[in-house]
PDB file of N, CA and C in Angstrom:
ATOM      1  N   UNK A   1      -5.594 -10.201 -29.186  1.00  0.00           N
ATOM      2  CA  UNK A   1      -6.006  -8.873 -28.809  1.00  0.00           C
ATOM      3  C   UNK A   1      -5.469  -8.562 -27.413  1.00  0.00           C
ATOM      4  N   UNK A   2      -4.804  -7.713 -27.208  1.00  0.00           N
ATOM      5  CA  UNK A   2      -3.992  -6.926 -25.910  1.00  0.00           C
ATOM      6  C   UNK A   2      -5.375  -6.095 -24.863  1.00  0.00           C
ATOM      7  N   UNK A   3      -5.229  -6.521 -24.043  1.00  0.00           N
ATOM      8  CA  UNK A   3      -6.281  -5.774 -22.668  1.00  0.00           C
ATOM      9  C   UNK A   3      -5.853  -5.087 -22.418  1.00  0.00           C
ATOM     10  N   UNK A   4      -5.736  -3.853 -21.826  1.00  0.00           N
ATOM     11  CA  UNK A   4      -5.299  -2.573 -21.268  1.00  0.00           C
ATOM     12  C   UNK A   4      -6.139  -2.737 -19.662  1.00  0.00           C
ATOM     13  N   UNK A   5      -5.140  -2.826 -19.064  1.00  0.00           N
ATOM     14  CA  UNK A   5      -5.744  -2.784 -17.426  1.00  0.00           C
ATOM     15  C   UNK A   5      -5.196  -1.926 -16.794  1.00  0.00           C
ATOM     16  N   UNK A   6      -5.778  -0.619 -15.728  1.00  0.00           N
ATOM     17  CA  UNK A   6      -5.482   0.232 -15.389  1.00  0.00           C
ATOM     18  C   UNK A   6      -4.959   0.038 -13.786  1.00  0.00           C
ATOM     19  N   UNK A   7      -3.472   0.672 -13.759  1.00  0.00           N
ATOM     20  CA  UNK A   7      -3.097   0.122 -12.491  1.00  0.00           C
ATOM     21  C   UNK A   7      -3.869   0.272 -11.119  1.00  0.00           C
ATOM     22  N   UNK A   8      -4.711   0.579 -11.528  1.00  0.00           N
ATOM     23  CA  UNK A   8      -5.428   0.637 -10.243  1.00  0.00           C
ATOM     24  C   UNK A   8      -6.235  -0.689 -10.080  1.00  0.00           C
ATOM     25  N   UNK A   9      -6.989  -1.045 -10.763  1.00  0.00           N
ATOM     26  CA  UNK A   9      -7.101  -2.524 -11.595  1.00  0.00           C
ATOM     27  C   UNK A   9      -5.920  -3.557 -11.423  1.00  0.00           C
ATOM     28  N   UNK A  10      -4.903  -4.090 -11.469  1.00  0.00           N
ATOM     29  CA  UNK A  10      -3.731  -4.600 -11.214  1.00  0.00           C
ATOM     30  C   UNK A  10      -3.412  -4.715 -10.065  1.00  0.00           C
ATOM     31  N   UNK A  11      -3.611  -3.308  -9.346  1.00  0.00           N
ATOM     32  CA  UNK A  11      -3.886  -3.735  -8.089  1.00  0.00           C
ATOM     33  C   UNK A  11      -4.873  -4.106  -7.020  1.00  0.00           C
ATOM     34  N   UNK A  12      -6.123  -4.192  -7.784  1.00  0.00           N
ATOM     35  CA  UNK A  12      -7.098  -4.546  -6.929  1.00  0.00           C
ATOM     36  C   UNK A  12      -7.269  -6.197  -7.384  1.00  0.00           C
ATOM     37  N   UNK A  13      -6.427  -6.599  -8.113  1.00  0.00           N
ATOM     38  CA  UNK A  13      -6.145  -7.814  -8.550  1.00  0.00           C
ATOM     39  C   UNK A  13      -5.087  -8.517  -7.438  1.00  0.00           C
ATOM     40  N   UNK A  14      -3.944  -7.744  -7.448  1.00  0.00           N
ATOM     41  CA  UNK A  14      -2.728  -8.080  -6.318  1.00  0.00           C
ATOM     42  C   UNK A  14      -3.614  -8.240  -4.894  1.00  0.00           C
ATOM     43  N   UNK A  15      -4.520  -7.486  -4.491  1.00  0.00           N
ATOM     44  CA  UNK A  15      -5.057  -7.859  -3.229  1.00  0.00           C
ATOM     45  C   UNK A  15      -6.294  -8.360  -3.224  1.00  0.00           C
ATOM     46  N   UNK A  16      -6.876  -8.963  -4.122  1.00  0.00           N
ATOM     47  CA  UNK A  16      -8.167  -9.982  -4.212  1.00  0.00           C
ATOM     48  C   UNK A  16      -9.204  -9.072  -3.925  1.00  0.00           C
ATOM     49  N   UNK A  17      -9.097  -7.605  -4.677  1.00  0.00           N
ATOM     50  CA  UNK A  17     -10.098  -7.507  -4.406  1.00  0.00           C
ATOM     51  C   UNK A  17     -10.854  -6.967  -5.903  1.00  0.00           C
ATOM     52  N   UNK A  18     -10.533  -7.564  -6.864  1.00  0.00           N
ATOM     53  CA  UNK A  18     -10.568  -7.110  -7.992  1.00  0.00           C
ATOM     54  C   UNK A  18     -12.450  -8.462  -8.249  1.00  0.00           C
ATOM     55  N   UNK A  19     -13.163  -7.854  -9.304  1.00  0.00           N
ATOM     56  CA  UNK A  19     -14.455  -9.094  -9.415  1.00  0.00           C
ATOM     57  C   UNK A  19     -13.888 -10.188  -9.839  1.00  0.00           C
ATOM     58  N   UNK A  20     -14.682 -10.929  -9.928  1.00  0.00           N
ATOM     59  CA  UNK A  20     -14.454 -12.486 -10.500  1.00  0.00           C
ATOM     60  C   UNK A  20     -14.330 -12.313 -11.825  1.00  0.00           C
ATOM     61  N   UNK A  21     -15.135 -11.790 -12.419  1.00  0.00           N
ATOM     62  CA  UNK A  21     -14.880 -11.185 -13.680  1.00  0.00           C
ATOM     63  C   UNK A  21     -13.288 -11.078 -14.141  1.00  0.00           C
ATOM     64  N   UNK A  22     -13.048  -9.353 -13.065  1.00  0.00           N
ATOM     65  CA  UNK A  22     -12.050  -8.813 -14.027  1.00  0.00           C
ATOM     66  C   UNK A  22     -11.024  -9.857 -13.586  1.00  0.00           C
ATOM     67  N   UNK A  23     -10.542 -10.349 -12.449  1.00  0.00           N
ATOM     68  CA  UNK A  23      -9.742 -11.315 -11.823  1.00  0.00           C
ATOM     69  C   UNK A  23      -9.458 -12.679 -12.811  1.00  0.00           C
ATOM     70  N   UNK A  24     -10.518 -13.211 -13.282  1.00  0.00           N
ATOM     71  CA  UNK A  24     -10.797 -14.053 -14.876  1.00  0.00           C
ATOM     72  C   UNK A  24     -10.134 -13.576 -16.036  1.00  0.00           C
ATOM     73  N   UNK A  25     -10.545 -11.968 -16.131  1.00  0.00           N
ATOM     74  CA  UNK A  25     -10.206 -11.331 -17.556  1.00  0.00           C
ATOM     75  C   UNK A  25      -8.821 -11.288 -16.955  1.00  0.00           C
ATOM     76  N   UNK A  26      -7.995 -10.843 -16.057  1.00  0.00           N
ATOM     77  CA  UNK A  26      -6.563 -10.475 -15.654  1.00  0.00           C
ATOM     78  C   UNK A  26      -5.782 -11.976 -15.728  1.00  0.00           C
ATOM     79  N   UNK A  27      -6.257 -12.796 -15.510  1.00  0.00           N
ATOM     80  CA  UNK A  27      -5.185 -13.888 -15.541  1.00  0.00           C
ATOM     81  C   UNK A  27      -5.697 -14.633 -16.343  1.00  0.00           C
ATOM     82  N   UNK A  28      -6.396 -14.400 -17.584  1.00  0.00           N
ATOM     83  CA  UNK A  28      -6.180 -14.898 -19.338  1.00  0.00           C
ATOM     84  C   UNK A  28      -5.788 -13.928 -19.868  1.00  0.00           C
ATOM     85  N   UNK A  29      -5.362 -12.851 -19.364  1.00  0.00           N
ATOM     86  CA  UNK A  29      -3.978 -11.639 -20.147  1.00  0.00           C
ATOM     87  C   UNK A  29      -2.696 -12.049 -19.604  1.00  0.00           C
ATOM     88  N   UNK A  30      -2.554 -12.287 -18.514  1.00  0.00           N
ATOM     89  CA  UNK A  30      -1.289 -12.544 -18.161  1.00  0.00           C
ATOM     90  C   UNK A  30      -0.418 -13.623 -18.549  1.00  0.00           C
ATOM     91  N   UNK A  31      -1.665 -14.787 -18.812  1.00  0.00           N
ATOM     92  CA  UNK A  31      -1.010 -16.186 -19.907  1.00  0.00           C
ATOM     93  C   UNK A  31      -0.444 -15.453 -21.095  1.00  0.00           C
ATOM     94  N   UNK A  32      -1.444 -14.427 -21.603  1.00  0.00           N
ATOM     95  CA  UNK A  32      -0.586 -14.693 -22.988  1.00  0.00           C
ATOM     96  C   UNK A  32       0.101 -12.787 -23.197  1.00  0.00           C
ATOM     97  N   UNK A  33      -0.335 -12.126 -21.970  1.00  0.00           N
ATOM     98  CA  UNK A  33       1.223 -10.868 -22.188  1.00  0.00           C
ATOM     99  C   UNK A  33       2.394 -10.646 -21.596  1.00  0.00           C
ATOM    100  N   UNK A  34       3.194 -11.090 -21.571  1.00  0.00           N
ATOM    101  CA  UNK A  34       4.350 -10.957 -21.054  1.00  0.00           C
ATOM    102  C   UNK A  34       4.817  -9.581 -20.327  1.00  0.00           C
ATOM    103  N   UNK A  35       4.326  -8.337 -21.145  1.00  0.00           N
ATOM    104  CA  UNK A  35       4.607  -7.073 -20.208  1.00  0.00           C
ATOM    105  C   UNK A  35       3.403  -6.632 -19.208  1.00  0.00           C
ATOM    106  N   UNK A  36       2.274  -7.436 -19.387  1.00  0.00           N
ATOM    107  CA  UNK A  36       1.097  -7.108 -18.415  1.00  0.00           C
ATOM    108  C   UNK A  36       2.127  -8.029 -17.297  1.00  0.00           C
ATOM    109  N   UNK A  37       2.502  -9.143 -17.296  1.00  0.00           N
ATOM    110  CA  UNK A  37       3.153 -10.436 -16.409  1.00  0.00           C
ATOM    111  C   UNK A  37       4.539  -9.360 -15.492  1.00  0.00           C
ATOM    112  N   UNK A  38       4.955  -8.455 -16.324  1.00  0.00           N
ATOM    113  CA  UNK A  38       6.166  -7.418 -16.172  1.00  0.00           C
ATOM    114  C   UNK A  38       5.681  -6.619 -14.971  1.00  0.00           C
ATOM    115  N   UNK A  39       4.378  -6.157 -15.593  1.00  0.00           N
ATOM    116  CA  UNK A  39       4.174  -4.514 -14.756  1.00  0.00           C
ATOM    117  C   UNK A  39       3.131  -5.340 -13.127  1.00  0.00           C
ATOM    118  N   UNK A  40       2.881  -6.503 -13.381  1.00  0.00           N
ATOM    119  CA  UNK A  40       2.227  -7.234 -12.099  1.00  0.00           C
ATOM    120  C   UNK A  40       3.857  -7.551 -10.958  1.00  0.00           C
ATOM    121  N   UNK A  41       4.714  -8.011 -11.757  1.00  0.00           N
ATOM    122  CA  UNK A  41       6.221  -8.465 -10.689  1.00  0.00           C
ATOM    123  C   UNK A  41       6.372  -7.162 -10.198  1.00  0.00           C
ATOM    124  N   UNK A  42       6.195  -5.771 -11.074  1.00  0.00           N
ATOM    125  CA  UNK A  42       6.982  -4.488 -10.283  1.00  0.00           C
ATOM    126  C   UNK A  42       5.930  -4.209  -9.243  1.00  0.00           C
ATOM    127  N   UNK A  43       4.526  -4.384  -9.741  1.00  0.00           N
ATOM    128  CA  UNK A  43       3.797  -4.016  -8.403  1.00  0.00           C
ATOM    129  C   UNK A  43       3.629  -4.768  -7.094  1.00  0.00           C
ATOM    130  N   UNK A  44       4.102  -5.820  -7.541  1.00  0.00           N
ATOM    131  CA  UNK A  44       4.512  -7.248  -6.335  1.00  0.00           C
ATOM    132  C   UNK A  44       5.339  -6.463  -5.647  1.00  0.00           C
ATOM    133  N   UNK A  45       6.584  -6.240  -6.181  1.00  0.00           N
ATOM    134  CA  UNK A  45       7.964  -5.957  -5.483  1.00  0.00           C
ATOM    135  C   UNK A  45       7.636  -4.890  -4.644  1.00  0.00           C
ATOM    136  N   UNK A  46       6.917  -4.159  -5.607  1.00  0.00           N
ATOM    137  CA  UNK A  46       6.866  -2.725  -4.727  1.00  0.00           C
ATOM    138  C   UNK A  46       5.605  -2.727  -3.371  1.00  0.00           C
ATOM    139  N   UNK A  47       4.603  -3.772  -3.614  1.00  0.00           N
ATOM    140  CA  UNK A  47       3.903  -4.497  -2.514  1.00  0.00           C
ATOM    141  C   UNK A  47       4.600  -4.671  -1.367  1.00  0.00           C
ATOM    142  N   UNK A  48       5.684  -5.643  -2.072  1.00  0.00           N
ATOM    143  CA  UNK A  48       6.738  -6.299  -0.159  1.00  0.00           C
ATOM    144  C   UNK A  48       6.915  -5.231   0.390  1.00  0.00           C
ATOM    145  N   UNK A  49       7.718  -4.425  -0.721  1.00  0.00           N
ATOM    146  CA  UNK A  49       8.627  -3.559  -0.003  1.00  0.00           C
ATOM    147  C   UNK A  49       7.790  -2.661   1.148  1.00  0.00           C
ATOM    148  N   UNK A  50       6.013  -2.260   0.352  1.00  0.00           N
ATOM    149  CA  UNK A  50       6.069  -1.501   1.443  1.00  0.00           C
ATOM    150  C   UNK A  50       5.254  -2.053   2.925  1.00  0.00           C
ATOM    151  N   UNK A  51       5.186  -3.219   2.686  1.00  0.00           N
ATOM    152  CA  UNK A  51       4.994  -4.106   3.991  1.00  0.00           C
ATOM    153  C   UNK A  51       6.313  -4.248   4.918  1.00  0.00           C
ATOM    154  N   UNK A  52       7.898  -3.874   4.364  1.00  0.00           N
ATOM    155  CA  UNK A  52       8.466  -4.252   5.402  1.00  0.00           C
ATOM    156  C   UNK A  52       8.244  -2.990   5.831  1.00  0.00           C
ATOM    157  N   UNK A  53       7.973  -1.904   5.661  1.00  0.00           N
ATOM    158  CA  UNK A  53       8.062  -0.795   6.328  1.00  0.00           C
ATOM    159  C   UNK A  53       7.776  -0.499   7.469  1.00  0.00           C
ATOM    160  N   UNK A  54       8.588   0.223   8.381  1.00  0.00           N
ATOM    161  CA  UNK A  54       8.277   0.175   9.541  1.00  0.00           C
ATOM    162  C   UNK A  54       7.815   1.999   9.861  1.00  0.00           C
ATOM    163  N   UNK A  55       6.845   2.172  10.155  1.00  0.00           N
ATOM    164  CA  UNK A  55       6.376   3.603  10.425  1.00  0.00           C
ATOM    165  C   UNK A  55       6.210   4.312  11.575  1.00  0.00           C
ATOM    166  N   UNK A  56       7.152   5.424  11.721  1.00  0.00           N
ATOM    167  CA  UNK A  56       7.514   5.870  13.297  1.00  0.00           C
ATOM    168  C   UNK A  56       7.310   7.309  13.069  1.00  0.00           C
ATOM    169  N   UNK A  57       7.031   8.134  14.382  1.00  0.00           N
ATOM    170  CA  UNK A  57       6.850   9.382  14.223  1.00  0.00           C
ATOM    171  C   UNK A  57       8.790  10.218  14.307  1.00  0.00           C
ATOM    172  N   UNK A  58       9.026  10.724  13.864  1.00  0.00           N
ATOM    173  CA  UNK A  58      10.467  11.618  14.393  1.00  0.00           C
ATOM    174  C   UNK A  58      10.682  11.670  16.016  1.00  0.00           C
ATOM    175  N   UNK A  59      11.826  11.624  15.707  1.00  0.00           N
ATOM    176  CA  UNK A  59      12.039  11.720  17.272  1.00  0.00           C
ATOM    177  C   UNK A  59      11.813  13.336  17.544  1.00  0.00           C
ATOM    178  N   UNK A  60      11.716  14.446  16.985  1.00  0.00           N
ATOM    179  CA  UNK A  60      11.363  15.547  17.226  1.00  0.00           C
ATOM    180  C   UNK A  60      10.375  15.850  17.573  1.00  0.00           C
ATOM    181  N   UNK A  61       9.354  15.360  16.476  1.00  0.00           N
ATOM    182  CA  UNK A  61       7.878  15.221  16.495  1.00  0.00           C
ATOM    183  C   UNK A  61       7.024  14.545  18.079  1.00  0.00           C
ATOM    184  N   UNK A  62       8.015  13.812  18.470  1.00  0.00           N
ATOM    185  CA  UNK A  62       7.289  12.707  19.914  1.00  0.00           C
ATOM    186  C   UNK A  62       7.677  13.804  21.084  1.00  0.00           C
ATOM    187  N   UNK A  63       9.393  14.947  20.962  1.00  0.00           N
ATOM    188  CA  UNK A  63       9.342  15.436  22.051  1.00  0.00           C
ATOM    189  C   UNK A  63       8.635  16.970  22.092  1.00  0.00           C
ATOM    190  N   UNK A  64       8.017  17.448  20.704  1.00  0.00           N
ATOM    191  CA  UNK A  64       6.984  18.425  20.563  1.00  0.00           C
ATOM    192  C   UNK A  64       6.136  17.829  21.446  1.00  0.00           C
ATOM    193  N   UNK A  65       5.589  16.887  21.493  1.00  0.00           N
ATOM    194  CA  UNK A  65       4.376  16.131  21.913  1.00  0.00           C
ATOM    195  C   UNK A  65       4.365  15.816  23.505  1.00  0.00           C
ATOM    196  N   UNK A  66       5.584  15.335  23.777  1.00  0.00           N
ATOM    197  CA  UNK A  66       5.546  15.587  24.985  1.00  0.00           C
ATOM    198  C   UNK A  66       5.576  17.048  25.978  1.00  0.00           C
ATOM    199  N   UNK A  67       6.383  18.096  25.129  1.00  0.00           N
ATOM    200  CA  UNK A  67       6.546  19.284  25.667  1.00  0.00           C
ATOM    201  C   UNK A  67       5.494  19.714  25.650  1.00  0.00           C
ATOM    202  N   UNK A  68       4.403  19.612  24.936  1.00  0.00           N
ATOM    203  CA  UNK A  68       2.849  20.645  24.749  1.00  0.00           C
ATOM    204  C   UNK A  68       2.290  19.767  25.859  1.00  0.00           C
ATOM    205  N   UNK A  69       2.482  18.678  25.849  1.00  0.00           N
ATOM    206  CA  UNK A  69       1.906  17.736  27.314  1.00  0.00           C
ATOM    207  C   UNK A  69       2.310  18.416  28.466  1.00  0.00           C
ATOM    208  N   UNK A  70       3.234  18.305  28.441  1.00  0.00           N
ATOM    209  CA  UNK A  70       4.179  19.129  30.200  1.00  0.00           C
ATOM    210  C   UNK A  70       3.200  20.191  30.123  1.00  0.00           C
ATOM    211  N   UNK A  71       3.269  20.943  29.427  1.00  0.00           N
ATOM    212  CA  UNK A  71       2.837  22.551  29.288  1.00  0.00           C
ATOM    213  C   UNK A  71       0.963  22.711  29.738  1.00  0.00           C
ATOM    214  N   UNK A  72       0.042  21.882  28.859  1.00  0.00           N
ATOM    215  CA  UNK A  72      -1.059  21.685  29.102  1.00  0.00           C
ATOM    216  C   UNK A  72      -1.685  20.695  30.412  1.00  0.00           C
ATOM    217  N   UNK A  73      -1.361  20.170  30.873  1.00  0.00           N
ATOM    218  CA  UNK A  73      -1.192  19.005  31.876  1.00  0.00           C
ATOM    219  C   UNK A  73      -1.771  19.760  32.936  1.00  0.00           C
ATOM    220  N   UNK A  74      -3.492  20.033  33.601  1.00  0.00           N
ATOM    221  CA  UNK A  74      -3.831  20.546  34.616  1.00  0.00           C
ATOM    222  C   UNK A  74      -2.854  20.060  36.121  1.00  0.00           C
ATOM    223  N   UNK A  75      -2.800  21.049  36.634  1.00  0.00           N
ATOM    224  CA  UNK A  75      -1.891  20.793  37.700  1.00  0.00           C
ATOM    225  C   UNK A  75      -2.461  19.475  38.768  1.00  0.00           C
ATOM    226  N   UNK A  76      -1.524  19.206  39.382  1.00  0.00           N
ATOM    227  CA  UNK A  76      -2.077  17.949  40.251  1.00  0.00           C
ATOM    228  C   UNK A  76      -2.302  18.498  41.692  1.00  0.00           C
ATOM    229  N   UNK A  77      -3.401  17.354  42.352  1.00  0.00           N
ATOM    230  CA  UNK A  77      -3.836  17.916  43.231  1.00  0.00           C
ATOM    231  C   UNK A  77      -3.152  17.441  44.260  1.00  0.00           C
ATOM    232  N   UNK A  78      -2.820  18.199  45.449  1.00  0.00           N
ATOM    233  CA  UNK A  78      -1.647  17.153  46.788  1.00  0.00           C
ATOM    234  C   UNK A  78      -2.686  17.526  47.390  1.00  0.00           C
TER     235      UNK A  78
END
């Protein structure tokens, strides 16, 4: 009999945070389905990948940010 696990499920499996239960029920499907074993490697892969990611604001976006700074910036006192 084939389990149907919903990727959201699959992935709360990939990061341990799935119950003992379903974590039990997920890896006595994966012994014996080969495309459940399939669609766990693509969500692996696609796991790394988005760990190498590196996340930066635009360089446009940082000198908006600085210009509304210049602009708002109470004057200094001498």
């Amino acid at each position: 009999m084939t389990v149907l696990f919903t990727p959201e499920e699959l992935i709360q499996y990939l990061y341990n945070e799935a119950s003992p239960e379903k974590t039990a029920a997920i890896e006595t499907a994966i012994q014996e389905d080969w495309t459940l074993r399939e669609k766990l490697e693509v969500l692996k892969a696609s796991a790394r990948g988005l760990n190498r990611l590196v996340e930066a604001p635009r360089h446009e976006a940082i000198l908006k940010v600085l210009a509304y700074a210049r602009e708002t910036a109470p004057e200094s006192v001498q």
